[in-house]
PDB file of N, CA and C in Angstrom:
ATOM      1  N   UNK A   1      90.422 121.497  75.034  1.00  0.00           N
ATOM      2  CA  UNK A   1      89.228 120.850  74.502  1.00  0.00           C
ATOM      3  C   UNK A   1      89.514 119.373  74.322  1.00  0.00           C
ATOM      4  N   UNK A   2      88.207 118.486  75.005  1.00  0.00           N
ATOM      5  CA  UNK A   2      88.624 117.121  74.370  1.00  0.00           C
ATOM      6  C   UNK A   2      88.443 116.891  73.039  1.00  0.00           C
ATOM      7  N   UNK A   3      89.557 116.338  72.034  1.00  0.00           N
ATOM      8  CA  UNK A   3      89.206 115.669  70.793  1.00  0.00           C
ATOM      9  C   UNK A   3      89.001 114.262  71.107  1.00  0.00           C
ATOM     10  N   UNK A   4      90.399 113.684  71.865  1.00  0.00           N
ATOM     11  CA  UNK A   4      89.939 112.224  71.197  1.00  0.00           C
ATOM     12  C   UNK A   4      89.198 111.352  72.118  1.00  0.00           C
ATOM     13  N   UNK A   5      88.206 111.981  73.215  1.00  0.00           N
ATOM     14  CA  UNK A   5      87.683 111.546  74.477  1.00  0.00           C
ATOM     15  C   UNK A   5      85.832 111.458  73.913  1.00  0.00           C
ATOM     16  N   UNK A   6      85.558 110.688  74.768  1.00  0.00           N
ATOM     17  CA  UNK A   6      84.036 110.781  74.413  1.00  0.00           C
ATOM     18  C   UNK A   6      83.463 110.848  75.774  1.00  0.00           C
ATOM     19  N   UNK A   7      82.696 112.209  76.243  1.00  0.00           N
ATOM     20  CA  UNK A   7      82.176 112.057  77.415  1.00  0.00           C
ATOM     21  C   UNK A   7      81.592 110.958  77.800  1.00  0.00           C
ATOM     22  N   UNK A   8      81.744 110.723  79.180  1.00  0.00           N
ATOM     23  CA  UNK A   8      81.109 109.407  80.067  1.00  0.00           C
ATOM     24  C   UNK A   8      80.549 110.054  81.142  1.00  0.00           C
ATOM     25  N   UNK A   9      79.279 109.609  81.328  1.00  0.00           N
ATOM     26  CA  UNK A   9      78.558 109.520  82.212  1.00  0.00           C
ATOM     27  C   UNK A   9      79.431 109.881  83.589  1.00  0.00           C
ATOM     28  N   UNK A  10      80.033 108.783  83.871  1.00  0.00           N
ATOM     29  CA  UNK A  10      81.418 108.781  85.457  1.00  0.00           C
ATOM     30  C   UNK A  10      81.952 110.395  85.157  1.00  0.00           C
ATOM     31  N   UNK A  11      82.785 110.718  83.557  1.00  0.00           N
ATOM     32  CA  UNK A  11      83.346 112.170  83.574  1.00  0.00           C
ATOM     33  C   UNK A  11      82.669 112.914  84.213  1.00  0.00           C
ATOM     34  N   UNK A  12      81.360 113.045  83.626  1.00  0.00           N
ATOM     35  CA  UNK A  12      80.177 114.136  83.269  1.00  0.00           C
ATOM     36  C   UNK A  12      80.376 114.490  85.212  1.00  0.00           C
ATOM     37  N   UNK A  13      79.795 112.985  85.960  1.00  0.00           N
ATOM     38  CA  UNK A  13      79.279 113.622  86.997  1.00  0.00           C
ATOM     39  C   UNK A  13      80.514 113.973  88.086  1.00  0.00           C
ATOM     40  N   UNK A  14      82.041 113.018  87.617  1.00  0.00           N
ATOM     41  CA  UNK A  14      83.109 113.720  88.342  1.00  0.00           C
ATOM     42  C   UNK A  14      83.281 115.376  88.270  1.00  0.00           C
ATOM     43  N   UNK A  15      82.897 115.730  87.325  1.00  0.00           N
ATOM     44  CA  UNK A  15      83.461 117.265  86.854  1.00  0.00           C
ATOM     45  C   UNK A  15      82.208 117.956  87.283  1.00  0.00           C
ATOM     46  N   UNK A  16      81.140 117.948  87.421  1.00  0.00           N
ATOM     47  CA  UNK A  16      80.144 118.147  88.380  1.00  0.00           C
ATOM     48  C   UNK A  16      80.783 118.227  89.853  1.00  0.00           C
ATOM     49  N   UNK A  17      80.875 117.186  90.434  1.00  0.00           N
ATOM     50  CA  UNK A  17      81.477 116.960  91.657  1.00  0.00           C
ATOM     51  C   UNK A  17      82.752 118.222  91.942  1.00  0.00           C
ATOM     52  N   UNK A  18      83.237 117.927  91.048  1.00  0.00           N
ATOM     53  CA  UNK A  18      84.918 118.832  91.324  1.00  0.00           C
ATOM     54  C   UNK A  18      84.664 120.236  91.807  1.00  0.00           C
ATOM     55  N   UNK A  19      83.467 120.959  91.066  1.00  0.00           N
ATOM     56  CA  UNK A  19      83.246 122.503  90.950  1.00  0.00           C
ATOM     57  C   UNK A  19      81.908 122.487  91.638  1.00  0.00           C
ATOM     58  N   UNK A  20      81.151 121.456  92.145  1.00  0.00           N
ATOM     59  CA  UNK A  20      79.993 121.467  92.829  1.00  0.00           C
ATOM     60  C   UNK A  20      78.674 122.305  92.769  1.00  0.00           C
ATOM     61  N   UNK A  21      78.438 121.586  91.232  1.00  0.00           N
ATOM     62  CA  UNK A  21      77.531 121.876  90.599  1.00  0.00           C
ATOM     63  C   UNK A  21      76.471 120.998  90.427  1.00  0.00           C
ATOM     64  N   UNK A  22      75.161 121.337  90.425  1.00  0.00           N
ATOM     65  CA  UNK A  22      74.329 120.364  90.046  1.00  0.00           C
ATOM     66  C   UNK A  22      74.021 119.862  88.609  1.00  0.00           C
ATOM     67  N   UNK A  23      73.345 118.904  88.456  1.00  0.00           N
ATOM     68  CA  UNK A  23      72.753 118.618  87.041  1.00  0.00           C
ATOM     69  C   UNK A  23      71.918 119.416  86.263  1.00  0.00           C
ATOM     70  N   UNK A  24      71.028 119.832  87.196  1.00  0.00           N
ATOM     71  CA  UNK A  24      70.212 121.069  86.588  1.00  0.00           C
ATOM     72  C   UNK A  24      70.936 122.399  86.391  1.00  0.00           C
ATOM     73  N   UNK A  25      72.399 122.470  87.263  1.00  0.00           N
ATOM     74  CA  UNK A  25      73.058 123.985  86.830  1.00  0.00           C
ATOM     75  C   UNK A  25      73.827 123.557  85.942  1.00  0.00           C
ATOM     76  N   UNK A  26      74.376 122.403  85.855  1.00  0.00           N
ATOM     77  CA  UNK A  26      75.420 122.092  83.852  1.00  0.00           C
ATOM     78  C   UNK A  26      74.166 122.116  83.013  1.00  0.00           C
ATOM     79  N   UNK A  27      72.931 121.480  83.376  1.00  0.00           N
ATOM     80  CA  UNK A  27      72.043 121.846  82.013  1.00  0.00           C
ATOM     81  C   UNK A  27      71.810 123.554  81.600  1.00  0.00           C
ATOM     82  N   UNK A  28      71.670 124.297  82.460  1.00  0.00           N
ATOM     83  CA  UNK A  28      71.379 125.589  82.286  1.00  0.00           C
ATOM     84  C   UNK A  28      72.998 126.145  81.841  1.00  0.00           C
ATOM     85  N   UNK A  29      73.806 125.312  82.624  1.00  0.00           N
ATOM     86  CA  UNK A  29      75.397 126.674  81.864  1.00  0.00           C
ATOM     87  C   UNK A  29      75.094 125.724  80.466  1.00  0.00           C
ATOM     88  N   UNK A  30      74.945 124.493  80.337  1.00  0.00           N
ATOM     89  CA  UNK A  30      75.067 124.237  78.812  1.00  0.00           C
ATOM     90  C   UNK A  30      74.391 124.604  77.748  1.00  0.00           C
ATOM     91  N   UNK A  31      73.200 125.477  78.259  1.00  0.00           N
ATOM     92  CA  UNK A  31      71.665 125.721  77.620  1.00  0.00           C
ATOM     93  C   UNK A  31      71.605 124.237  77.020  1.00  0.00           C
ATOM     94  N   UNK A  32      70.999 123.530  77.204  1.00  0.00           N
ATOM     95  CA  UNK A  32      70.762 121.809  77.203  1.00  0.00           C
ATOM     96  C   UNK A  32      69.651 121.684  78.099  1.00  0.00           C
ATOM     97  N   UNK A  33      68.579 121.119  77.480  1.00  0.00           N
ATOM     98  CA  UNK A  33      67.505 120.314  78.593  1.00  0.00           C
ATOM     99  C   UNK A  33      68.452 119.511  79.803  1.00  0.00           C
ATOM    100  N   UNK A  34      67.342 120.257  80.696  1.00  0.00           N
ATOM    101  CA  UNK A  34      67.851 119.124  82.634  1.00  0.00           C
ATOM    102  C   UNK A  34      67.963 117.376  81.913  1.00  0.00           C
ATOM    103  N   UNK A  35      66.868 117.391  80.695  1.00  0.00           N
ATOM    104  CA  UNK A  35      66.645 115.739  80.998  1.00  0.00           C
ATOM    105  C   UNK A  35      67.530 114.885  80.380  1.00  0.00           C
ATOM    106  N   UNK A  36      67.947 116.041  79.393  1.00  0.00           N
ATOM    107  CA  UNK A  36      69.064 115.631  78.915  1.00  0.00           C
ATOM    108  C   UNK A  36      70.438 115.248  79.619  1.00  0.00           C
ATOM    109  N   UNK A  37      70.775 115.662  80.290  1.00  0.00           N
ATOM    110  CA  UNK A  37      72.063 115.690  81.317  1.00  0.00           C
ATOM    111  C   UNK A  37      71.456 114.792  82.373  1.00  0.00           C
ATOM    112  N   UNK A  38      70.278 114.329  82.670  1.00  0.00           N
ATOM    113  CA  UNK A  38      69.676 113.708  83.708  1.00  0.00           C
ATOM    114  C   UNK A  38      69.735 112.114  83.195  1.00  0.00           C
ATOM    115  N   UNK A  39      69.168 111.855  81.902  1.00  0.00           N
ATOM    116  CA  UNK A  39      69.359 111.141  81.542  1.00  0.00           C
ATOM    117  C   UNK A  39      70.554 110.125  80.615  1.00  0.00           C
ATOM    118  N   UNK A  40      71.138 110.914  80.285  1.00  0.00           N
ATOM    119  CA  UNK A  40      73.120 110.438  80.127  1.00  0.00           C
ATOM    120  C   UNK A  40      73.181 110.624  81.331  1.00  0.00           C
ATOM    121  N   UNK A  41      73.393 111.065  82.445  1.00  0.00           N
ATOM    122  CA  UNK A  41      74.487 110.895  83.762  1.00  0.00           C
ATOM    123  C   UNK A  41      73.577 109.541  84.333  1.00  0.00           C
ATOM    124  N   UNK A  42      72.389 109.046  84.052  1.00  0.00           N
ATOM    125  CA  UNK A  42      71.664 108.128  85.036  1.00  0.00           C
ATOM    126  C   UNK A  42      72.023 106.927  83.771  1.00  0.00           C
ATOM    127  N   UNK A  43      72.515 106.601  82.547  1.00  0.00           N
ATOM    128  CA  UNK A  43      72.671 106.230  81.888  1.00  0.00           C
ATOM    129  C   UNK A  43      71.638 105.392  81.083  1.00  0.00           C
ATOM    130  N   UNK A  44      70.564 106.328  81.233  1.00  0.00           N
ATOM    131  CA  UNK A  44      69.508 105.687  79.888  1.00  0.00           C
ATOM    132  C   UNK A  44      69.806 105.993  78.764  1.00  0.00           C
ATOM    133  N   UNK A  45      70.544 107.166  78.472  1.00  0.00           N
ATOM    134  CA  UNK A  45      71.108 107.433  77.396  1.00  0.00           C
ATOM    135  C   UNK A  45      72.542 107.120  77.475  1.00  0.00           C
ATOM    136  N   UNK A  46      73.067 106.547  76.241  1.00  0.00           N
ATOM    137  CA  UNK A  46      74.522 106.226  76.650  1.00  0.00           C
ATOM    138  C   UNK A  46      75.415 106.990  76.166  1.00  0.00           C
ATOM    139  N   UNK A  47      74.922 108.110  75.303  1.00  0.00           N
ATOM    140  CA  UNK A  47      76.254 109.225  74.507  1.00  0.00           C
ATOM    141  C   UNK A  47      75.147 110.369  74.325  1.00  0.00           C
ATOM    142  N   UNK A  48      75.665 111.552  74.547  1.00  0.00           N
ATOM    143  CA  UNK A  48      75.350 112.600  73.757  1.00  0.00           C
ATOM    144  C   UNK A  48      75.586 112.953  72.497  1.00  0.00           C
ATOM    145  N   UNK A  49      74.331 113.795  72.081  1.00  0.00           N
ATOM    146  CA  UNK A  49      74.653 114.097  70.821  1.00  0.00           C
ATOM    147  C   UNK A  49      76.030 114.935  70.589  1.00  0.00           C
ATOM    148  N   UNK A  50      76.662 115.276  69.049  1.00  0.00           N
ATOM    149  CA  UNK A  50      77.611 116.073  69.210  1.00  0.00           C
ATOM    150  C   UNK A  50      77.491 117.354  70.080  1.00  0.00           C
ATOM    151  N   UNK A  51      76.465 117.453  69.224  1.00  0.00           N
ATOM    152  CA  UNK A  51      76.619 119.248  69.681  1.00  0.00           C
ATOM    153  C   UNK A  51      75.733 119.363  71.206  1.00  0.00           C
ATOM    154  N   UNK A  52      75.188 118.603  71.468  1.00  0.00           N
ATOM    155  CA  UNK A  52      74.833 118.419  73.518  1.00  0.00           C
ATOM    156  C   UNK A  52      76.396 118.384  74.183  1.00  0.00           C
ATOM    157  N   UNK A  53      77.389 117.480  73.815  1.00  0.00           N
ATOM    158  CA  UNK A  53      78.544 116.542  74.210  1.00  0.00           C
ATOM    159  C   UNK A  53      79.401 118.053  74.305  1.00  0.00           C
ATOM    160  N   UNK A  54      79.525 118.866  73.012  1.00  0.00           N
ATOM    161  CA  UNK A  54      80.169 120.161  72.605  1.00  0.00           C
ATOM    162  C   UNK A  54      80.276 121.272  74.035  1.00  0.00           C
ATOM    163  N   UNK A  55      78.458 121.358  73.972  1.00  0.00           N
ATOM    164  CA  UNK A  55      78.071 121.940  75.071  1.00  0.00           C
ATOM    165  C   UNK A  55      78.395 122.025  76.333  1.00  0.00           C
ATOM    166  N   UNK A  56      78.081 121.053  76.572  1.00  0.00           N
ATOM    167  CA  UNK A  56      78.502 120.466  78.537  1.00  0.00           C
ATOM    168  C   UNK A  56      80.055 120.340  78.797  1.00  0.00           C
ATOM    169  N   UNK A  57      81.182 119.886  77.716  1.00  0.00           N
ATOM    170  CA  UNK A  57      82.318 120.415  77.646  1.00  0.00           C
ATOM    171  C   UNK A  57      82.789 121.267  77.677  1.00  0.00           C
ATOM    172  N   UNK A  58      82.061 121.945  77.147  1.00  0.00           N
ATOM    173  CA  UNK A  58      82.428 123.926  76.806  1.00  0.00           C
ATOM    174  C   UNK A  58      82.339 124.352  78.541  1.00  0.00           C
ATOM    175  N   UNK A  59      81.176 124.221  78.575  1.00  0.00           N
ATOM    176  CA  UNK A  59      80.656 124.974  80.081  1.00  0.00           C
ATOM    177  C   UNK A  59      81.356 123.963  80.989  1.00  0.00           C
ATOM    178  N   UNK A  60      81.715 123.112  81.117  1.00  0.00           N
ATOM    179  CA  UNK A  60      82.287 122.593  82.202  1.00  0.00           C
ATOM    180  C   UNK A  60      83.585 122.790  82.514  1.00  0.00           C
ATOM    181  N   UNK A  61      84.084 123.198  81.000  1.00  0.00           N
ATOM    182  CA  UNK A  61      85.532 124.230  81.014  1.00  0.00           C
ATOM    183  C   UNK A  61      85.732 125.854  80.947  1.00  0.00           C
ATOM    184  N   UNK A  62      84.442 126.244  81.152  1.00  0.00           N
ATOM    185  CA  UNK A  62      84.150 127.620  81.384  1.00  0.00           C
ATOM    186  C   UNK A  62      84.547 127.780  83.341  1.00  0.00           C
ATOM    187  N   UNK A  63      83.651 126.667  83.261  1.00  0.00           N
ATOM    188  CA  UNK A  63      83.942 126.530  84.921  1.00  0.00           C
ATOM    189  C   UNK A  63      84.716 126.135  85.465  1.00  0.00           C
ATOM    190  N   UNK A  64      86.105 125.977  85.067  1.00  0.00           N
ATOM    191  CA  UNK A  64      87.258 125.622  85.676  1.00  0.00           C
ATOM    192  C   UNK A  64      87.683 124.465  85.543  1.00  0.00           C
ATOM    193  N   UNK A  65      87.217 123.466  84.499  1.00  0.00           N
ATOM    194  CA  UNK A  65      87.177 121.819  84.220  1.00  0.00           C
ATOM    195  C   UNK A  65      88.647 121.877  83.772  1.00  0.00           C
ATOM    196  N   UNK A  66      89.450 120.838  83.561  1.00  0.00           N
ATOM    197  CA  UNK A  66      90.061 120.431  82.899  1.00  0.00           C
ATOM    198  C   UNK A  66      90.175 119.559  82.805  1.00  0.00           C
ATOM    199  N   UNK A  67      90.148 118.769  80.944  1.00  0.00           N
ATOM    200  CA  UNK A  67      89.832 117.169  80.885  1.00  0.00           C
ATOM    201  C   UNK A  67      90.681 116.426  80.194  1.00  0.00           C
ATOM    202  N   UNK A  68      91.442 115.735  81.136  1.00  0.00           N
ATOM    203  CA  UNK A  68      91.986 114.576  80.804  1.00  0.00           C
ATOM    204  C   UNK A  68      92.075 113.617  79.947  1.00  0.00           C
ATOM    205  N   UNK A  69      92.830 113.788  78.697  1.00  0.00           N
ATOM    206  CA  UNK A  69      92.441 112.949  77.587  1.00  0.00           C
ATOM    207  C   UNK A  69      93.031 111.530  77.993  1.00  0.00           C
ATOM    208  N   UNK A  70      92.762 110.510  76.893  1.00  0.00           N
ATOM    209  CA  UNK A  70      93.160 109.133  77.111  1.00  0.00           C
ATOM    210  C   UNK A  70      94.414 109.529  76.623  1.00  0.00           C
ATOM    211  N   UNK A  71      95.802 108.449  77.200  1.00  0.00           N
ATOM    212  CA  UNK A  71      97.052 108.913  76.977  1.00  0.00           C
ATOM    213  C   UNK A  71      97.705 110.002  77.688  1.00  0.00           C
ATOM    214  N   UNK A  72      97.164 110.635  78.537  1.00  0.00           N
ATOM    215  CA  UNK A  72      97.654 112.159  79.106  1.00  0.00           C
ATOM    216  C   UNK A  72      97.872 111.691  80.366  1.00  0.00           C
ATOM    217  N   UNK A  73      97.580 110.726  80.706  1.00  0.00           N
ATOM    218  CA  UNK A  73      98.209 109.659  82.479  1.00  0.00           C
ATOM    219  C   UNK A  73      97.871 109.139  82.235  1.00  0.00           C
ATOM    220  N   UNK A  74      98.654 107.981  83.369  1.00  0.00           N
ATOM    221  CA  UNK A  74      99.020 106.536  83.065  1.00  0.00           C
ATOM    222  C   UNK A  74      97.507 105.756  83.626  1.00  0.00           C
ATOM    223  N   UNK A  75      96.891 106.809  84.391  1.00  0.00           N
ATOM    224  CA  UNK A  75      95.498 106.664  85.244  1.00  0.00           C
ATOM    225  C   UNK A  75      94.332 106.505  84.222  1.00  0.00           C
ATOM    226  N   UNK A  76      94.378 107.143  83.482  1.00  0.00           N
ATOM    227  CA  UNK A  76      93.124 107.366  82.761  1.00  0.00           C
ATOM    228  C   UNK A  76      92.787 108.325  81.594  1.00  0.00           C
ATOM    229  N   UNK A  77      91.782 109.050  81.627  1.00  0.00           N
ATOM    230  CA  UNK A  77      90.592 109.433  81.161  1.00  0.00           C
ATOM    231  C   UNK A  77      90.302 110.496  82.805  1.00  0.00           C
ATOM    232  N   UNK A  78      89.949 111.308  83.033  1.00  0.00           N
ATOM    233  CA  UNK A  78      89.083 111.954  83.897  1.00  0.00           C
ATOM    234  C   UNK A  78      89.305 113.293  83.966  1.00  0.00           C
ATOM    235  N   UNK A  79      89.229 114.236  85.034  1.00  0.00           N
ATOM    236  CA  UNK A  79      89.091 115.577  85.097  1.00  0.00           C
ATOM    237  C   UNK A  79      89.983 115.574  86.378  1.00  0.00           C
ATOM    238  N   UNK A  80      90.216 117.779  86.153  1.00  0.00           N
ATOM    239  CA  UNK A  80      91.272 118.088  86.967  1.00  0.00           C
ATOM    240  C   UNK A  80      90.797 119.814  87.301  1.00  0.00           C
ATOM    241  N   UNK A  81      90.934 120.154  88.316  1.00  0.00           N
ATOM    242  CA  UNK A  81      90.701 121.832  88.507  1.00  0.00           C
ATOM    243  C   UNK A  81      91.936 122.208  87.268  1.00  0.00           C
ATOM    244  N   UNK A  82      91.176 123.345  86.404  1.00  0.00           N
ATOM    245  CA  UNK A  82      92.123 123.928  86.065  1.00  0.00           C
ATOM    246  C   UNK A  82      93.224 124.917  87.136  1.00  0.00           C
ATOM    247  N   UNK A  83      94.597 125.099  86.712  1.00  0.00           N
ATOM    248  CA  UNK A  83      95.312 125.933  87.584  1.00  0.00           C
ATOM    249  C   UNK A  83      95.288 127.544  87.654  1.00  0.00           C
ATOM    250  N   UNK A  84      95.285 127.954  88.844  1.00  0.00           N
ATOM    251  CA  UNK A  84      95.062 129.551  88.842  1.00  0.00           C
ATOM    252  C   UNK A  84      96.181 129.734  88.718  1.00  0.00           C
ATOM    253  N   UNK A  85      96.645 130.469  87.894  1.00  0.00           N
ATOM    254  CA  UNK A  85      97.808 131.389  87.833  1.00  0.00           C
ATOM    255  C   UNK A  85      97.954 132.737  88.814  1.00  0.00           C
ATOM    256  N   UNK A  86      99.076 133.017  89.589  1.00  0.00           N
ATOM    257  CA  UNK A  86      99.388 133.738  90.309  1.00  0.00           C
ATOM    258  C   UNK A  86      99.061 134.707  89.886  1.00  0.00           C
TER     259      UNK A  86
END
């Protein structure tokens, strides 16, 4: 789980990308309005609420996300397939 990260817009739609999902299918795994996720990823909104932010984290690590806190590489902040274990 991220604690000390604050979703970004760039995260949101990399981790989308990774598992190749749409905006309208993270709004539905997040139970979250489409416009909600439509509008943070297009950045009219610039943060989610907690418990939206909670959401789309949860389900994006339901789906195999794994997220990259600040400090955890020398790179960044971003996302990673979680690993299948043999």
């Amino acid at each position: 789980m991220m604690n000390n990260m604050i979703l970004t817009k760039e995260i949101s739609k990399a981790a989308r990308a990774l598992i190749g999902i749409t905006a309208k299918d993270l709004a539905q795994l997040a139970d979250v309005p489409f416009d909600t996720v439509r509008s943070f990823e297009s950045g009219r909104t610039k943060a989610l609420s907690a418990a939206n932010q909670d959401a789309v984290q949860k389900a994006l690590q339901a789906a195999g996300v794994q997220f990259i806190e600040p400090g955890d590489d020398p790179a960044g902040p971003g996302v990673a397939l979680k690993r299948i274990s043999d």
